[in-house]
Protein backbone atom coordinates (compact mmCIF):
# COMPACT_ATOMS: atom_id res chain seq x y z
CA UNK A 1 94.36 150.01 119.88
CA UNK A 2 92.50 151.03 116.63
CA UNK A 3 93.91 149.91 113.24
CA UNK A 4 93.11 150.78 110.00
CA UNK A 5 90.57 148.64 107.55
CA UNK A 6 92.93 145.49 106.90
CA UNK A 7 91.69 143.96 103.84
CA UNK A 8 90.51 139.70 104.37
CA UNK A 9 93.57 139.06 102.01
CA UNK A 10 95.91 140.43 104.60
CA UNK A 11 93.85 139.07 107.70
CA UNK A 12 93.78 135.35 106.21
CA UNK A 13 97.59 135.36 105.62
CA UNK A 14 98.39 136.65 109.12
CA UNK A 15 96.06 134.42 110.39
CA UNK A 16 97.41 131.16 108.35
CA UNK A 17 101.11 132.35 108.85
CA UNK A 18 100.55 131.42 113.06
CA UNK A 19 99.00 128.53 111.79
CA UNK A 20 101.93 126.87 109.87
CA UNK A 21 104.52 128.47 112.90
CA UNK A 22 101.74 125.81 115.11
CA UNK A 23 101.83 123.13 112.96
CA UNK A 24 106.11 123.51 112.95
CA UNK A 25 105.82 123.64 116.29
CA UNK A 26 103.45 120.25 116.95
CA UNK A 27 105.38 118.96 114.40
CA UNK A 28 108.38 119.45 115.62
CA UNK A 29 107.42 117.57 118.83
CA UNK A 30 105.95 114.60 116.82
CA UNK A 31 109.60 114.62 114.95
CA UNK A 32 111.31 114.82 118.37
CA UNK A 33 109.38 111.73 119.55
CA UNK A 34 109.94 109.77 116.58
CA UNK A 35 113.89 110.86 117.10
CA UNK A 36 113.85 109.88 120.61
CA UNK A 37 112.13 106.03 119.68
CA UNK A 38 114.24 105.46 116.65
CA UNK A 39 117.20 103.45 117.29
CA UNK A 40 118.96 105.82 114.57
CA UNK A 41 117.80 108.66 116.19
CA UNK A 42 115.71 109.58 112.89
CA UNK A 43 112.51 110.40 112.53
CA UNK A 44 109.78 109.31 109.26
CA UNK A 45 111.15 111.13 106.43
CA UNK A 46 107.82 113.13 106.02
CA UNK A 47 107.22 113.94 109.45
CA UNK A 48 110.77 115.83 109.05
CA UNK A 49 109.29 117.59 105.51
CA UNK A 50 105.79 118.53 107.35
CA UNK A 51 108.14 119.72 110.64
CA UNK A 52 110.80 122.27 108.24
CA UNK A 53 107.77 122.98 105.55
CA UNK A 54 105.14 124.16 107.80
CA UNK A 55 108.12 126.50 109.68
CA UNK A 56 109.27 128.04 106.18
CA UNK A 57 105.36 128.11 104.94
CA UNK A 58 104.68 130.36 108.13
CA UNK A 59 107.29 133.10 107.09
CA UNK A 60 106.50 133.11 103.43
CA UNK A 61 102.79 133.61 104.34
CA UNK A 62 104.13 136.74 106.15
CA UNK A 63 105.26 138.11 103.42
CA UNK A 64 102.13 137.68 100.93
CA UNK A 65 100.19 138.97 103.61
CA UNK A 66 102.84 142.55 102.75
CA UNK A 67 102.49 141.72 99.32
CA UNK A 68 98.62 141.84 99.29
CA UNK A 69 98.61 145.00 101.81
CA UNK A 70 100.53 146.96 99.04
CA UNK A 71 99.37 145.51 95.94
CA UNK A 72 97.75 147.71 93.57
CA UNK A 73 94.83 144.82 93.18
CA UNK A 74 91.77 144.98 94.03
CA UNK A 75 90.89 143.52 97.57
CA UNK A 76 89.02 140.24 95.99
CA UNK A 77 91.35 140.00 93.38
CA UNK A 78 94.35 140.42 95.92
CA UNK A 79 92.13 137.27 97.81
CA UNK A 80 91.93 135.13 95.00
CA UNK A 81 95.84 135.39 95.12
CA UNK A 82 96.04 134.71 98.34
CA UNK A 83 93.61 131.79 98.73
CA UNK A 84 95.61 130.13 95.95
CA UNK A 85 98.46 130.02 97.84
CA UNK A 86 96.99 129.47 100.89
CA UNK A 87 95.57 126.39 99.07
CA UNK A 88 98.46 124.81 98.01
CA UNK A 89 100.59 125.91 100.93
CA UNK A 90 97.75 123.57 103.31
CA UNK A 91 97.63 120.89 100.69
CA UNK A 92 101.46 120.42 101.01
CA UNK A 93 101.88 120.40 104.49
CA UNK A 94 98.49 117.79 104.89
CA UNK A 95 100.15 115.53 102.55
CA UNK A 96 103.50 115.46 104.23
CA UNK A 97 101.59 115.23 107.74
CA UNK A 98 99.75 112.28 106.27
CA UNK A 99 102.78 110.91 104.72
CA UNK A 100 104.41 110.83 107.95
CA UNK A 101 101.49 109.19 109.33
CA UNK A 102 101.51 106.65 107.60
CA UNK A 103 104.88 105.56 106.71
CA UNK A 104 103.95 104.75 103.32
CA UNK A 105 107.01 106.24 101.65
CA UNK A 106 110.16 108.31 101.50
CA UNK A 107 109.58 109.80 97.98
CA UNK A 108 106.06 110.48 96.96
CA UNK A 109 107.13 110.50 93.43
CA UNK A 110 108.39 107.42 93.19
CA UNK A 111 105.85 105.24 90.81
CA UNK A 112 104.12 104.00 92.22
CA UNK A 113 102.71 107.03 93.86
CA UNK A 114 101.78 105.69 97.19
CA UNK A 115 98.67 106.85 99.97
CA UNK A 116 98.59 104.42 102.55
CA UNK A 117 97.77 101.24 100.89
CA UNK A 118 96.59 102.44 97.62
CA UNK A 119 98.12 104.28 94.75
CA UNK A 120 97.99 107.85 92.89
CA UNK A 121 97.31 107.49 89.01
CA UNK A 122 100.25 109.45 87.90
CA UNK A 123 98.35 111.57 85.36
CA UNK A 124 96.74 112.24 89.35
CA UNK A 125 100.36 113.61 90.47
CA UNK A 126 100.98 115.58 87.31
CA UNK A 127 97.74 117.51 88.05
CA UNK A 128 97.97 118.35 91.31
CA UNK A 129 101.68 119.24 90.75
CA UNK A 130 101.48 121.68 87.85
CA UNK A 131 98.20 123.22 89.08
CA UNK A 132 100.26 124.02 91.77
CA UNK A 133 103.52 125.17 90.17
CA UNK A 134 100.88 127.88 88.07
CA UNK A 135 98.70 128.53 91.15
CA UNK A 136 101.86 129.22 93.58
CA UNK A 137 104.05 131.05 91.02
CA UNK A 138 101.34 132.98 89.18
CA UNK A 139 99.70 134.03 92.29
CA UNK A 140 102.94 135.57 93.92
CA UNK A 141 103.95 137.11 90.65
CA UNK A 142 100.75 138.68 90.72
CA UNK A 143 100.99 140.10 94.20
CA UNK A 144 104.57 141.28 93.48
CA UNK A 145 103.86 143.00 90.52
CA UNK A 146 100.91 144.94 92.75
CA UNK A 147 102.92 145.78 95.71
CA UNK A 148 105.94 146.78 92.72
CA UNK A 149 103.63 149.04 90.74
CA UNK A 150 102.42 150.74 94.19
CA UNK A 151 105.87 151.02 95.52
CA UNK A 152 107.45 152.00 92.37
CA UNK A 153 105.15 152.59 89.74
């Protein structure tokens, strides 16, 4: 079967959306185990958060990878969109997988910011949460407005 050209915007969120339906799935197995050894039947907070992120993540890569196909954008600029939510989209998930690893806490917000042992400056967590707020919202908006003006405009 021949397909047409598919841009490496398009390819990479395909590609990354199996990924994330993996991780749910391997995820979902660690959760189960941790379920099945708890003597409330619960698993680690986080492990549940990387389990139901990385299954929602896998979908709404799906659709930026539609998004990008559309847009109006230019193929590296319809990347750069891309990558920046692919980014943040792996970030989250690692951090909830490493979370759940090590037990370290049920709220990563709560001060003080805890990663294993150690601690997150806050101005650390401010960062790395508004970069991604801008990166994840301007990004999308970006691709939607692409994929609007060729559907619409």
């Amino acid at each position: 079967m021949v397909l047409e050209k598919i841009s490496l915007a398009v390819s990479l969120s395909v590609l990354f959306s199996g990924i994330y339906l993996w991780v749910g799935m391997l995820t979902g197995i660690w959760k189960y185990w941790q379920i099945q050894k708890s003597p409330q039947a619960r698993a680690h907070y986080y492990v549940d958060i990387a389990h139901r992120s990385s299954l929602l993540y896998a979908p709404a890569t799906l659709i930026l990878a539609v998004l990008a196909y559309f847009s109006v954008w230019s193929d590296q600029l319809n990347l750069i969109f891309v990558l920046l939510n692919l980014f943040f989209f792996s970030f989250s998930i690692l951090s909830y997988v490493l979370h759940g690893f090590l037990q370290d806490t049920q709220n990563q917000f709560r001060q003080p910011h805890q990663l294993g042992s150690r601690s997150i400056a806050p101005w650390m967590m401010k960062i790395a949460m508004w970069s991604l707020v801008v990166a994840e919202l301007g990004a999308t908006a970006a691709l939607l407005l692409g994929a609007g003006l060729n559907l619409f405009g």
